[in-house]
PDB file of N, CA and C in Angstrom:
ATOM      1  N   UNK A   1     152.776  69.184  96.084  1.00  0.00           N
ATOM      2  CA  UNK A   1     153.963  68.395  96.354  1.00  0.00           C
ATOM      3  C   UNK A   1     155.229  69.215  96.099  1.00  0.00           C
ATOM      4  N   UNK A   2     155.133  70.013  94.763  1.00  0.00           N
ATOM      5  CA  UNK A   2     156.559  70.657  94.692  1.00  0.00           C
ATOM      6  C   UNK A   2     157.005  71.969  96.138  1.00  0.00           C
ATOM      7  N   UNK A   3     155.733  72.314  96.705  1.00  0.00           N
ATOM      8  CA  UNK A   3     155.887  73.249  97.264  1.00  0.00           C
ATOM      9  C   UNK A   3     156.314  72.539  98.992  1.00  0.00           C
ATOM     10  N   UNK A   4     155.873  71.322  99.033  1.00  0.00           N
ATOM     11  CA  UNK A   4     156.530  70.945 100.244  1.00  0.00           C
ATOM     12  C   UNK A   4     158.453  70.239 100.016  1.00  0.00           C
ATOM     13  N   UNK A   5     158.295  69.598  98.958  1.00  0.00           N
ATOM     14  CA  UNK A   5     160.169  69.738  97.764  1.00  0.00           C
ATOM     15  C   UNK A   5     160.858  71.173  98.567  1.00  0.00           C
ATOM     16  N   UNK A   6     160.034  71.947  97.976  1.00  0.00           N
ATOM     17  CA  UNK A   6     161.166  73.397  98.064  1.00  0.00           C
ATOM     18  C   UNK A   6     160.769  73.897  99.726  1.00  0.00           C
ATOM     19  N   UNK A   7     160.235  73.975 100.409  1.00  0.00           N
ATOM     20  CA  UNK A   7     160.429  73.741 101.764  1.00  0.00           C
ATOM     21  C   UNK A   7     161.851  72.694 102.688  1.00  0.00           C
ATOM     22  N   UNK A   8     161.005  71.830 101.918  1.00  0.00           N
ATOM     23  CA  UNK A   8     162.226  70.361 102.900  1.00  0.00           C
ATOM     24  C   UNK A   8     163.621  70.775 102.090  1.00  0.00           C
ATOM     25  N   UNK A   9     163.933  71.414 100.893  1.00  0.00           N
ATOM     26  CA  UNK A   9     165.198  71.754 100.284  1.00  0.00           C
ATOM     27  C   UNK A   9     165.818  72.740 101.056  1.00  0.00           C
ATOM     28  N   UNK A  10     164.582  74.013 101.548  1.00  0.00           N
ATOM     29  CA  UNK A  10     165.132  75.060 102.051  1.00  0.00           C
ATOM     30  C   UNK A  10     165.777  75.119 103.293  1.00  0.00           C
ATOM     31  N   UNK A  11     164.849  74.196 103.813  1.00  0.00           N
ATOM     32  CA  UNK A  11     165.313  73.362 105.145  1.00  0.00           C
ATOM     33  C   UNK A  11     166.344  73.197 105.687  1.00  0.00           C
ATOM     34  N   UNK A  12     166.785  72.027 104.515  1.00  0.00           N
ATOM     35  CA  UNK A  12     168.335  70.915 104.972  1.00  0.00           C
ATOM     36  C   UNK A  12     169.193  72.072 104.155  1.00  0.00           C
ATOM     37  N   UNK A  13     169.059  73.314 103.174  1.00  0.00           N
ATOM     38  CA  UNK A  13     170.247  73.821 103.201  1.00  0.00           C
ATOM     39  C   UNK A  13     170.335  74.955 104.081  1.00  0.00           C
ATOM     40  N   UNK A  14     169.268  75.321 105.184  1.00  0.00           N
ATOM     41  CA  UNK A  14     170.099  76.277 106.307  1.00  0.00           C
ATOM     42  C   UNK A  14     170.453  75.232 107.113  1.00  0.00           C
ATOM     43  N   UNK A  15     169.838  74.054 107.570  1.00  0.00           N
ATOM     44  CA  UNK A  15     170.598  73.706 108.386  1.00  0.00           C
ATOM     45  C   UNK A  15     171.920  73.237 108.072  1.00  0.00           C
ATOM     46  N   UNK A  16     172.074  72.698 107.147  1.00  0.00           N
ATOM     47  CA  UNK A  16     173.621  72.601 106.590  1.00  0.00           C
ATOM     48  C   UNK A  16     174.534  73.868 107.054  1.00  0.00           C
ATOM     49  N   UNK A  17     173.874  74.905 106.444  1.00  0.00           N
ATOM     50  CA  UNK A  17     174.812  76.381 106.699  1.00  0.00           C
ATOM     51  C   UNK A  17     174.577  76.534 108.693  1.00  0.00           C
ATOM     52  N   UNK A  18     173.754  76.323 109.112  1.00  0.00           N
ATOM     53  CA  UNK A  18     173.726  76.241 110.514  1.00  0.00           C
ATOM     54  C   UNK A  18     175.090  75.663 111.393  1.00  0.00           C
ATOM     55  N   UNK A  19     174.504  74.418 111.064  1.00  0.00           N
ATOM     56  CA  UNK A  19     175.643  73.373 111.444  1.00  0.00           C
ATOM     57  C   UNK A  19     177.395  73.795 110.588  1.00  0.00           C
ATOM     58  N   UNK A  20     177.504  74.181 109.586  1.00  0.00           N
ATOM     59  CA  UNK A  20     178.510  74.644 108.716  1.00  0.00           C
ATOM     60  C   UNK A  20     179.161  75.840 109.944  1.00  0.00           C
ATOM     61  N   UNK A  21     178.301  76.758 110.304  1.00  0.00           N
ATOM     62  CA  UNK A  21     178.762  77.581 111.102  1.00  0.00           C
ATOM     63  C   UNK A  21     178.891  77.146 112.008  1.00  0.00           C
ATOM     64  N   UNK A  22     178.239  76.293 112.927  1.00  0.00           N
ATOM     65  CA  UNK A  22     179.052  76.089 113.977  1.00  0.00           C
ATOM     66  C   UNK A  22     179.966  75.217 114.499  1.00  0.00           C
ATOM     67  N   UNK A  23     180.478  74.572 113.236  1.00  0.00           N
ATOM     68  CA  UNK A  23     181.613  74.028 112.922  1.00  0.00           C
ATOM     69  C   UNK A  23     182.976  74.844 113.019  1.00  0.00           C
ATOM     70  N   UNK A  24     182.409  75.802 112.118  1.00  0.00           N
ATOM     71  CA  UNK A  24     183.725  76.871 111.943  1.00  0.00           C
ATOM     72  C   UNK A  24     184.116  77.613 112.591  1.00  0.00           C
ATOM     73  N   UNK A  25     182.975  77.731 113.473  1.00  0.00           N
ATOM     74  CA  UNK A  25     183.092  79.013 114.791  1.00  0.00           C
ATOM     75  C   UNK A  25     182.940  80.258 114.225  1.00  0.00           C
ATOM     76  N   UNK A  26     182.681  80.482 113.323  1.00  0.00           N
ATOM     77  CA  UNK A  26     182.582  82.079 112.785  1.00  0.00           C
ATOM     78  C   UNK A  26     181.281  82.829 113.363  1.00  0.00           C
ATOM     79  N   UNK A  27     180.786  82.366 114.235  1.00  0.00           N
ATOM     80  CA  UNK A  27     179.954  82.910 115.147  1.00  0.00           C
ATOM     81  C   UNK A  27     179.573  82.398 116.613  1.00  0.00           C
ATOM     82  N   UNK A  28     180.340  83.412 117.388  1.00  0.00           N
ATOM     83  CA  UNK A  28     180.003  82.872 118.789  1.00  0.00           C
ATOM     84  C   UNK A  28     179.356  81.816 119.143  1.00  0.00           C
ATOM     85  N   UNK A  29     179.775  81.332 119.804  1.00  0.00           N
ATOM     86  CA  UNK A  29     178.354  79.989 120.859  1.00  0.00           C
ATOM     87  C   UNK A  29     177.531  80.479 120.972  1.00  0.00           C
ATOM     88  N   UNK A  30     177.365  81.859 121.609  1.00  0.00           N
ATOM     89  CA  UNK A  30     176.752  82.641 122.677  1.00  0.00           C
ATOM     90  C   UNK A  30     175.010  83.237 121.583  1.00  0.00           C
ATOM     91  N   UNK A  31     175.984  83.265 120.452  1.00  0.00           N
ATOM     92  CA  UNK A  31     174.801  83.615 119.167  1.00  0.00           C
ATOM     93  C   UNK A  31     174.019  82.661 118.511  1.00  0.00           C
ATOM     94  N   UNK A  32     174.591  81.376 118.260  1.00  0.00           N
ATOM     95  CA  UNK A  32     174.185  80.417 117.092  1.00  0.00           C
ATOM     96  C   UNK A  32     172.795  80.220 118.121  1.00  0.00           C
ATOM     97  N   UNK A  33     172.454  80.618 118.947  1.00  0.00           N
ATOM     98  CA  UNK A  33     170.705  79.918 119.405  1.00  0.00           C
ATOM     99  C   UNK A  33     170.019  80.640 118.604  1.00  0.00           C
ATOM    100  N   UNK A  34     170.404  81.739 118.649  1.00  0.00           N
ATOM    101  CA  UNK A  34     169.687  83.102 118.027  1.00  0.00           C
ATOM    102  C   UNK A  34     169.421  82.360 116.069  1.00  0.00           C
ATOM    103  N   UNK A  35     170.215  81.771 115.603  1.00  0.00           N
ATOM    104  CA  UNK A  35     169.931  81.437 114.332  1.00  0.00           C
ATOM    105  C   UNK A  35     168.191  80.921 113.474  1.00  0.00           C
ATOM    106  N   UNK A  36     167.762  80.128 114.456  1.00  0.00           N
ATOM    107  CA  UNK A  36     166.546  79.793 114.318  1.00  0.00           C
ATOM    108  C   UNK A  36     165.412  80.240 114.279  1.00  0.00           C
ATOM    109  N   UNK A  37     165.888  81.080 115.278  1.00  0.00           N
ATOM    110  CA  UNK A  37     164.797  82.176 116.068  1.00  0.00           C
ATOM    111  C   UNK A  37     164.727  83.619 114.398  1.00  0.00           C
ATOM    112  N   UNK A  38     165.894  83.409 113.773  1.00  0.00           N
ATOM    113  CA  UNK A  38     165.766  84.486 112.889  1.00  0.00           C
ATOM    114  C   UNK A  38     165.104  83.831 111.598  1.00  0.00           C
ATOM    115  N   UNK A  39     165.232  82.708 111.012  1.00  0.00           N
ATOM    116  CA  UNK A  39     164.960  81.804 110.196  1.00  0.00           C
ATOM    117  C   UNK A  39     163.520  81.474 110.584  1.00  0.00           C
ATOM    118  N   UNK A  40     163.033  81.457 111.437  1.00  0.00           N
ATOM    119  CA  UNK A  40     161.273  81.526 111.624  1.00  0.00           C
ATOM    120  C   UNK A  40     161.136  83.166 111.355  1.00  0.00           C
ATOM    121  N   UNK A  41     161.673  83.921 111.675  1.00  0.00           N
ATOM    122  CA  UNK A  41     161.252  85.313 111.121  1.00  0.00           C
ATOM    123  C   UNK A  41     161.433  85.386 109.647  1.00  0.00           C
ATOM    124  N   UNK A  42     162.001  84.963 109.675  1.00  0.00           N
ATOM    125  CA  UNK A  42     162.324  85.344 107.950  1.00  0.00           C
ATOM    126  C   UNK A  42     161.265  84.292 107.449  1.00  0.00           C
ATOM    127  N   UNK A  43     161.233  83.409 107.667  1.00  0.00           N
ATOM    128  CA  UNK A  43     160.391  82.718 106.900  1.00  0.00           C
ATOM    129  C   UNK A  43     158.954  83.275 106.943  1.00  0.00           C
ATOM    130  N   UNK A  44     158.209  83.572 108.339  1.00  0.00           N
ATOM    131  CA  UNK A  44     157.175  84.780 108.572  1.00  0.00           C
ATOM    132  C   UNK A  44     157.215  85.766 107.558  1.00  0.00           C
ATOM    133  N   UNK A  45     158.115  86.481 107.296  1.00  0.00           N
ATOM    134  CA  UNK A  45     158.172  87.693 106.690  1.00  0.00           C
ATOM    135  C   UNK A  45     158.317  87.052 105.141  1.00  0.00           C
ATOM    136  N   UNK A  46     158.486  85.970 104.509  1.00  0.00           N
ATOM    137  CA  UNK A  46     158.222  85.771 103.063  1.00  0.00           C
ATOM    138  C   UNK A  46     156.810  85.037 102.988  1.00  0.00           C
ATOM    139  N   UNK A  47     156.418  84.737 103.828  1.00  0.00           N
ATOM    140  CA  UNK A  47     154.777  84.347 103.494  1.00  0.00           C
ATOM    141  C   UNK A  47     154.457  85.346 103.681  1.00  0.00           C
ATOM    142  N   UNK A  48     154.600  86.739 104.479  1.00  0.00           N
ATOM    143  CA  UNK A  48     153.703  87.815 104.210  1.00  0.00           C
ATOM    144  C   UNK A  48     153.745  88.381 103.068  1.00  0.00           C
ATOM    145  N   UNK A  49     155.007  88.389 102.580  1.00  0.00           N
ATOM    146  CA  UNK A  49     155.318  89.059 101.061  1.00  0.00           C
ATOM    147  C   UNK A  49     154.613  88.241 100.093  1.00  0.00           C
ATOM    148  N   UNK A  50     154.791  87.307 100.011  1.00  0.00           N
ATOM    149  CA  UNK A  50     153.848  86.123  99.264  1.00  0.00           C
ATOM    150  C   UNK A  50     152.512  86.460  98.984  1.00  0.00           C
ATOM    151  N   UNK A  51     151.659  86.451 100.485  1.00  0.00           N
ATOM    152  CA  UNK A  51     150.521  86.968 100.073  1.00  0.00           C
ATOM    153  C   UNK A  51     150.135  88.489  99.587  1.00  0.00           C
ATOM    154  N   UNK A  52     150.903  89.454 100.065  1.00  0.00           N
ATOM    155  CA  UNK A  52     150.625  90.006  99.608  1.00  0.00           C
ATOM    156  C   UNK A  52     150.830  90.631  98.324  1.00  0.00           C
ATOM    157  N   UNK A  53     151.526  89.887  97.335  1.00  0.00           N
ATOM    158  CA  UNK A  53     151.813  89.614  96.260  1.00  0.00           C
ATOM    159  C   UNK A  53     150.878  89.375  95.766  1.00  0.00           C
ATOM    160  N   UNK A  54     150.364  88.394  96.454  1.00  0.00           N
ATOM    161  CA  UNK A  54     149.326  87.285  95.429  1.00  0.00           C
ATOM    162  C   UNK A  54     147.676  88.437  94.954  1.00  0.00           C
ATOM    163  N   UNK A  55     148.027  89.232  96.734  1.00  0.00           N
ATOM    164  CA  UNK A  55     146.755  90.024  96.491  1.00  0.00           C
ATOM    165  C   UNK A  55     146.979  91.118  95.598  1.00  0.00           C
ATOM    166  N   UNK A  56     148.407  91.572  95.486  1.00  0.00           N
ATOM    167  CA  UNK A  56     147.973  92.985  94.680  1.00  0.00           C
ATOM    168  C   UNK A  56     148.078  92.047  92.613  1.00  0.00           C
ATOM    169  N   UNK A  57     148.136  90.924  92.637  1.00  0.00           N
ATOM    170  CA  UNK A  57     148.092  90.103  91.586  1.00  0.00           C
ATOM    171  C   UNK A  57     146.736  89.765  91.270  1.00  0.00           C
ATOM    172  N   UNK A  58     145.807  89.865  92.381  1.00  0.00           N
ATOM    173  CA  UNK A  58     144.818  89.398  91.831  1.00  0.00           C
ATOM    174  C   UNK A  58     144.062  89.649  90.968  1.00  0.00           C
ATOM    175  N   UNK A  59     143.839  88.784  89.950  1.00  0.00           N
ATOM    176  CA  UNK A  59     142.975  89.166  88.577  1.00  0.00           C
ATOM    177  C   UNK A  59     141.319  89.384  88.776  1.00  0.00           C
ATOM    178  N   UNK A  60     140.962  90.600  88.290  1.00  0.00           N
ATOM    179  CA  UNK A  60     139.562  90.882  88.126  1.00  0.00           C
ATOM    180  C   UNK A  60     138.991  90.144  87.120  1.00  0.00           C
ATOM    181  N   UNK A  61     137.644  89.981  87.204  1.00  0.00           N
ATOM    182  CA  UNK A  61     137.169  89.095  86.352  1.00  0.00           C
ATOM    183  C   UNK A  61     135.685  90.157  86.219  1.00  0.00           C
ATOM    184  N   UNK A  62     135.790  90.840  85.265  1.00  0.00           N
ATOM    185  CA  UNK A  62     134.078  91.550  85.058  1.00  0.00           C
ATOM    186  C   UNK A  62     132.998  90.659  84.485  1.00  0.00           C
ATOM    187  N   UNK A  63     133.394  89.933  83.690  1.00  0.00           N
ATOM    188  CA  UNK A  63     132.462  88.919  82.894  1.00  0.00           C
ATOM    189  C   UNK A  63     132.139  88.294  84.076  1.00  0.00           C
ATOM    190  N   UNK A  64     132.664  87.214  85.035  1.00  0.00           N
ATOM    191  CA  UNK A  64     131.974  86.776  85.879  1.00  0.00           C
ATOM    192  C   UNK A  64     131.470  87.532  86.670  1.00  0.00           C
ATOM    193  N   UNK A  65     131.820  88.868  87.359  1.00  0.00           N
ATOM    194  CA  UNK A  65     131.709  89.541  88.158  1.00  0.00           C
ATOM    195  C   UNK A  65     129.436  90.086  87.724  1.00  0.00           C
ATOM    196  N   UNK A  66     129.484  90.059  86.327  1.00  0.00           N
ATOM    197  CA  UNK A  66     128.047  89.839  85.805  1.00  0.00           C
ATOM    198  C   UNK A  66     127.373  88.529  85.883  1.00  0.00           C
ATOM    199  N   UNK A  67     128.005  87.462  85.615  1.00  0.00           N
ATOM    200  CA  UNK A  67     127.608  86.223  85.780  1.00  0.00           C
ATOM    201  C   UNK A  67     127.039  86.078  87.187  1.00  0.00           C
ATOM    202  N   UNK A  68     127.853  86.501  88.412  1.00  0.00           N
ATOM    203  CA  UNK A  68     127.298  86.583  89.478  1.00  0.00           C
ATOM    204  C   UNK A  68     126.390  87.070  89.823  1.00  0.00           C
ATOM    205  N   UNK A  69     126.297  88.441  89.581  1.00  0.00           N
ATOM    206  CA  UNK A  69     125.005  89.407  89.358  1.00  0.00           C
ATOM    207  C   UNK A  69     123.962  88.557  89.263  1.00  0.00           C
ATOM    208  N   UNK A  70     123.716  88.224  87.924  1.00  0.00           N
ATOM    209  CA  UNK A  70     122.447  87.526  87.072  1.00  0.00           C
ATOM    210  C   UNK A  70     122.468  86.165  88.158  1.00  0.00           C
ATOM    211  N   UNK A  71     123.179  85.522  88.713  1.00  0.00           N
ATOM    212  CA  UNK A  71     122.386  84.366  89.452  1.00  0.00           C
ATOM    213  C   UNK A  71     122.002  85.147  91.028  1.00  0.00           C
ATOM    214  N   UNK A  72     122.756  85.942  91.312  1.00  0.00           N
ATOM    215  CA  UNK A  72     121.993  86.635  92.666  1.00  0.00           C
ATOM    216  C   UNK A  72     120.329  86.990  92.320  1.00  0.00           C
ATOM    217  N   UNK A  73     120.513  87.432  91.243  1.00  0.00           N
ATOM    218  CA  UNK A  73     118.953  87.777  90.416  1.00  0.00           C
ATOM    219  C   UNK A  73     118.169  86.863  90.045  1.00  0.00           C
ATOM    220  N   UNK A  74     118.742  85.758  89.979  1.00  0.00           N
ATOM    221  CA  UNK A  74     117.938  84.368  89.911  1.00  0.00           C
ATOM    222  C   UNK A  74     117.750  84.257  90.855  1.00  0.00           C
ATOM    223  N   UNK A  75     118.425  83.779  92.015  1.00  0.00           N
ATOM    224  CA  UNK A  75     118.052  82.971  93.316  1.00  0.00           C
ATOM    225  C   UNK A  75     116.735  83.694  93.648  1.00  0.00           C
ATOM    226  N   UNK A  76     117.107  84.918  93.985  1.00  0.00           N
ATOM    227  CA  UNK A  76     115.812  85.815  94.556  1.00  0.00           C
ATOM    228  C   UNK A  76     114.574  86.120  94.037  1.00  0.00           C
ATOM    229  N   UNK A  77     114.819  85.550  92.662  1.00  0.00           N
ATOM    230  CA  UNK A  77     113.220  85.644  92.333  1.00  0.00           C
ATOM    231  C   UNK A  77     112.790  83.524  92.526  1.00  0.00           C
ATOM    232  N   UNK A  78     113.590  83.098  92.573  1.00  0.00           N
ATOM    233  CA  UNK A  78     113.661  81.440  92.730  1.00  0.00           C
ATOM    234  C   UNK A  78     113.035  81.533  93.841  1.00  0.00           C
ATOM    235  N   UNK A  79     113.297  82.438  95.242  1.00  0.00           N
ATOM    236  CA  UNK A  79     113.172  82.435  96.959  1.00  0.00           C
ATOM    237  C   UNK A  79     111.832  83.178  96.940  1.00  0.00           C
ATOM    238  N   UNK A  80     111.860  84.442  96.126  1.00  0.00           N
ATOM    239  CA  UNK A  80     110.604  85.260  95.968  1.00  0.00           C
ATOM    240  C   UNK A  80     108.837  84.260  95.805  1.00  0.00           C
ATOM    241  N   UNK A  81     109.255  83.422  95.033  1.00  0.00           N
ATOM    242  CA  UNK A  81     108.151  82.720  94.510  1.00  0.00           C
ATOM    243  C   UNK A  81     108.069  81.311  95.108  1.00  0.00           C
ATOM    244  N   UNK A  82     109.117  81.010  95.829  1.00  0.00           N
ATOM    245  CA  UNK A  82     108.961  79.702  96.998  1.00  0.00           C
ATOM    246  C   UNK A  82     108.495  80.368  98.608  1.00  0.00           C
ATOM    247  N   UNK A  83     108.488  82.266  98.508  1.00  0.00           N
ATOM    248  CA  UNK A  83     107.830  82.780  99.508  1.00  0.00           C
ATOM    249  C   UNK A  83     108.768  82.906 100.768  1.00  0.00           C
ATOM    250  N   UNK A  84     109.832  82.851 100.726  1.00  0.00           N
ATOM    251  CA  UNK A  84     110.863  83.391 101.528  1.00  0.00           C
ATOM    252  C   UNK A  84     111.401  84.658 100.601  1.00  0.00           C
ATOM    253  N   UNK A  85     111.865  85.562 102.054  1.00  0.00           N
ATOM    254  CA  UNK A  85     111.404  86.919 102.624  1.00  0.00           C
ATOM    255  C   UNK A  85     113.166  87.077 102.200  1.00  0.00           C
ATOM    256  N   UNK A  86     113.702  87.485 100.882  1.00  0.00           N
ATOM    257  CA  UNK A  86     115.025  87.635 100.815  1.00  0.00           C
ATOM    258  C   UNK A  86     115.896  89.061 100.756  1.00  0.00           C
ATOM    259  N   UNK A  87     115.112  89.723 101.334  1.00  0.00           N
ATOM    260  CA  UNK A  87     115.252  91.663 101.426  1.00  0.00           C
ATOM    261  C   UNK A  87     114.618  92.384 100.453  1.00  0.00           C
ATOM    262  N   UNK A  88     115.129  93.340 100.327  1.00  0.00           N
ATOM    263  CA  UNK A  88     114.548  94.807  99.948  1.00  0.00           C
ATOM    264  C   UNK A  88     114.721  94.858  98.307  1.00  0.00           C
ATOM    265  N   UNK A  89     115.842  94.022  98.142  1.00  0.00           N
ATOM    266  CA  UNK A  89     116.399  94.402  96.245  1.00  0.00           C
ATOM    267  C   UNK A  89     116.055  93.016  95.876  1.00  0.00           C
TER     268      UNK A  89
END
């Protein structure tokens, strides 16, 4: 919920500044179409930063990273002895 908040906030204050400008005229007629068209880019270009944030953030986990191990090692002897054919290791 907060993250659709700060969306609909981010929203109504470009369009405010949108409409603000073309009130004032401080930018051509000829340009203000162009405004939107940059504001979907930009917004594109902070979800890419976002994620890739998130990825070089991502936390390793070795303890589970064994936990996983040991149930891959379960299942397959679980599949081994119900007689399905689960590869080579």
């Amino acid at each position: 919920m907060k993250h659709i908040v700060k969306i609909l906030s981010l929203l109504a204050a470009i369009s405010a500044f949108w409409i603000g400008l073309l009130q004032a005229a401080i930018i051509p007629r000829s340009h203000t179409w162009l405004l939107p068209i940059y504001f979907v880019v930009s917004l594109g270009c902070y979800g890419l930063l976002m994620v890739g944030v998130g990825l070089m953030q991502f936390p390793t986990c070795p303890q589970e990273a064994v936990l996983l191990q040991k149930d891959i090692t379960e299942a397959k002897e679980f599949f081994k002895h119900k007689g399905v054919d689960v590869g080579s290791d």
